[in-house]
Protein backbone atom coordinates (compact mmCIF):
# COMPACT_ATOMS: atom_id res chain seq x y z
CA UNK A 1 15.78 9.92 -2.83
CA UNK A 2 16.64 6.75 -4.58
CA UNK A 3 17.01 6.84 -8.61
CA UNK A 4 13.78 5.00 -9.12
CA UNK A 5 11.69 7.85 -7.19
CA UNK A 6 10.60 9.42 -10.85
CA UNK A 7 9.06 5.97 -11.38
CA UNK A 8 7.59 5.70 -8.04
CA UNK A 9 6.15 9.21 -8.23
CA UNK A 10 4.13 7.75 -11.43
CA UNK A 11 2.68 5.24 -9.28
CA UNK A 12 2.02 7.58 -6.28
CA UNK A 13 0.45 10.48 -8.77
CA UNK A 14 -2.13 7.63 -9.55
CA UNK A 15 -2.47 6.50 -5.90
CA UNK A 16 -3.43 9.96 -4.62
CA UNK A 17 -5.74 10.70 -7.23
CA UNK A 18 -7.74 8.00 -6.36
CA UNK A 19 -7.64 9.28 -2.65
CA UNK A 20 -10.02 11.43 -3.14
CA UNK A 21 -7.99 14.41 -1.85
CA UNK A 22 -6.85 12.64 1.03
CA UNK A 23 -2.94 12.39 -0.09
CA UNK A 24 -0.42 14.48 -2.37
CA UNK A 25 3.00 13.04 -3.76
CA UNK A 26 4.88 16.17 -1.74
CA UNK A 27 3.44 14.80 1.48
CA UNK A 28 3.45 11.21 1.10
CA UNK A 29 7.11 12.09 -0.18
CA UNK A 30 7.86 13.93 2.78
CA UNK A 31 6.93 11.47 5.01
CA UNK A 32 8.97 8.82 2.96
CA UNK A 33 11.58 10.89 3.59
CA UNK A 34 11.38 11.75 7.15
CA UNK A 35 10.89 7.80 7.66
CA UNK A 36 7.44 8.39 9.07
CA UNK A 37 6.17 5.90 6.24
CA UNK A 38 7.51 3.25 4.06
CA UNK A 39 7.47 2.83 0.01
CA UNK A 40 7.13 -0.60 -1.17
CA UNK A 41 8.30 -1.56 -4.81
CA UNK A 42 7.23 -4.46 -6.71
CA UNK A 43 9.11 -4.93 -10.18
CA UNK A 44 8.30 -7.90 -12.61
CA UNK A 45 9.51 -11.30 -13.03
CA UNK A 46 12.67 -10.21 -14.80
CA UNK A 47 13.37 -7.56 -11.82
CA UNK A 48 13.56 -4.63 -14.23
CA UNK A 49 10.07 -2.60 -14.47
CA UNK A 50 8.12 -1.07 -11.84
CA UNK A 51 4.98 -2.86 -11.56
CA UNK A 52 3.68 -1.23 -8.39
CA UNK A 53 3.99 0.40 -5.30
CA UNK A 54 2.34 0.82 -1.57
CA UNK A 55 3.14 3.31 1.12
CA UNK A 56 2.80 1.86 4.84
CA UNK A 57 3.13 3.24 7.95
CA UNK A 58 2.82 1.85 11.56
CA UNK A 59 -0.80 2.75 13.11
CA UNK A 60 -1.18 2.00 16.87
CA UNK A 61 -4.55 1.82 18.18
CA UNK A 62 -5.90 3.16 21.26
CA UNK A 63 -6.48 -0.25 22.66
CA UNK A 64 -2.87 -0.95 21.80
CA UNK A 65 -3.22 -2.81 18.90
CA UNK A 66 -0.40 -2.12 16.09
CA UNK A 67 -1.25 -2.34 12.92
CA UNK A 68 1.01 -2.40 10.01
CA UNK A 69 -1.60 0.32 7.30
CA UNK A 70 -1.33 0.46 3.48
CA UNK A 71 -2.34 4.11 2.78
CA UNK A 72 -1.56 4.20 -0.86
CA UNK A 73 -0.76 1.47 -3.44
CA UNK A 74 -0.98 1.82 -7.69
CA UNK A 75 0.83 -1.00 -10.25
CA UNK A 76 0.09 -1.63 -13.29
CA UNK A 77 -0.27 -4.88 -15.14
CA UNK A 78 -1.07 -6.52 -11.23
CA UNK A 79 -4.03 -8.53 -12.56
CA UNK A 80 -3.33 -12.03 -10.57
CA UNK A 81 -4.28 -12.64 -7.04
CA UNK A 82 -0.70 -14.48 -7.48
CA UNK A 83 0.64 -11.30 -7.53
CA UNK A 84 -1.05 -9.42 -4.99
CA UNK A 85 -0.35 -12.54 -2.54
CA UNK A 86 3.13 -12.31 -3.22
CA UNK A 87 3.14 -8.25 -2.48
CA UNK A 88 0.79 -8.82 0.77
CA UNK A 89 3.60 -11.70 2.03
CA UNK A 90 6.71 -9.41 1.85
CA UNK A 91 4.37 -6.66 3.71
CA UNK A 92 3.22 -9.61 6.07
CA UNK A 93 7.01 -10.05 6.99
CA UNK A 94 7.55 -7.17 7.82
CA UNK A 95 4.57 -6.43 10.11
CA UNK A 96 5.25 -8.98 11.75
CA UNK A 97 8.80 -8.17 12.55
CA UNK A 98 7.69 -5.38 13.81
CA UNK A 99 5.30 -6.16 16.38
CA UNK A 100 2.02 -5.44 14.79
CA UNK A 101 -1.09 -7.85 14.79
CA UNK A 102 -2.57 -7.39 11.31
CA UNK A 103 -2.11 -5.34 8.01
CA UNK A 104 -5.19 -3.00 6.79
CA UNK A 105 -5.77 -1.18 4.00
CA UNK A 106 -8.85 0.49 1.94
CA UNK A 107 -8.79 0.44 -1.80
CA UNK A 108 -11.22 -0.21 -4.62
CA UNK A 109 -13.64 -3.63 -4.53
CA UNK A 110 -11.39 -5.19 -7.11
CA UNK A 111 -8.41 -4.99 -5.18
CA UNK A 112 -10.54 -6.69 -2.13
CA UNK A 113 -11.19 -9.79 -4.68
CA UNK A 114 -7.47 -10.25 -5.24
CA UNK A 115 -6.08 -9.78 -2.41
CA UNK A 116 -8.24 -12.69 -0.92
CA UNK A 117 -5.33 -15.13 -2.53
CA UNK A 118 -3.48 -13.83 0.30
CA UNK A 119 -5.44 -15.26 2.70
CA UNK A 120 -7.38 -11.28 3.67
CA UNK A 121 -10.62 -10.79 4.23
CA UNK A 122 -13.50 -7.48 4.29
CA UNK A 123 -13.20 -6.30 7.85
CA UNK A 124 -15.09 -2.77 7.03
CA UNK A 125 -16.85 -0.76 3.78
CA UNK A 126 -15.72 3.09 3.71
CA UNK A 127 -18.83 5.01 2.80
CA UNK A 128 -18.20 8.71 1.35
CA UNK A 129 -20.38 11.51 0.15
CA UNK A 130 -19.79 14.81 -1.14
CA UNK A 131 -21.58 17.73 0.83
């Protein structure tokens, strides 16, 4: 694990409780480590705090179509669309070096507001209720 991972965890800790039960640290971590998914870090301007993190991994659709899926994300202080747009265009990069058509994600409505800087747009609404 890289030195930073205590920091990351903080960031992950906050992700997965917002999951809804979906995630845990130990499994997103395990994936991390067997290279099954991918942990983003965003620091700020001066490059020496952790502002943020998301966890990717590559999805590929029935149909074929590869997406490049945001599963977790948490920062702190990431109040700007600037900022998001900045985060979504390193992730863009990537995707697209890798083949896939589109990044998607789910998250709370705020994030959907920002993240419309980077040029994204609502493609779905997740719905849940407790039974």
């Amino acid at each position: 694990m890289t030195p930073l991972w205590p920091q990351i965890s903080v960031f992950l800790e906050r992700a997965c409780a917002r999951s809804r039960g979906r995630y845990t640290v130990r499994w997103l971590a395990e994936q991390i480590v067997n290279r099954d998914m991918q942990v983003w870090a965003a620091f700020d301007a001066n490059g020496e705090r952790l502002t943020g993190i998301a966890v990717t991994h590559m999805n590929l659709y029935p149909s074929g179509l590869k997406v490049l899926q945001v599963v977790a994300a948490a920062g702190r202080g990431v109040t700007t669309g600037q900022a998001v747009a900045e985060v979504i265009g390193m992730l863009r990069a990537y995707a697209r070096a890798q083949g896939c058509a589109e990044i998607e994600w789910s998250g709370r409505k705020g994030f959907s507001r920002l993240a419309r800087f980077a040029g994204a747009q609502d493609i779905a609404v997740i719905c849940g209720l407790g039974v």
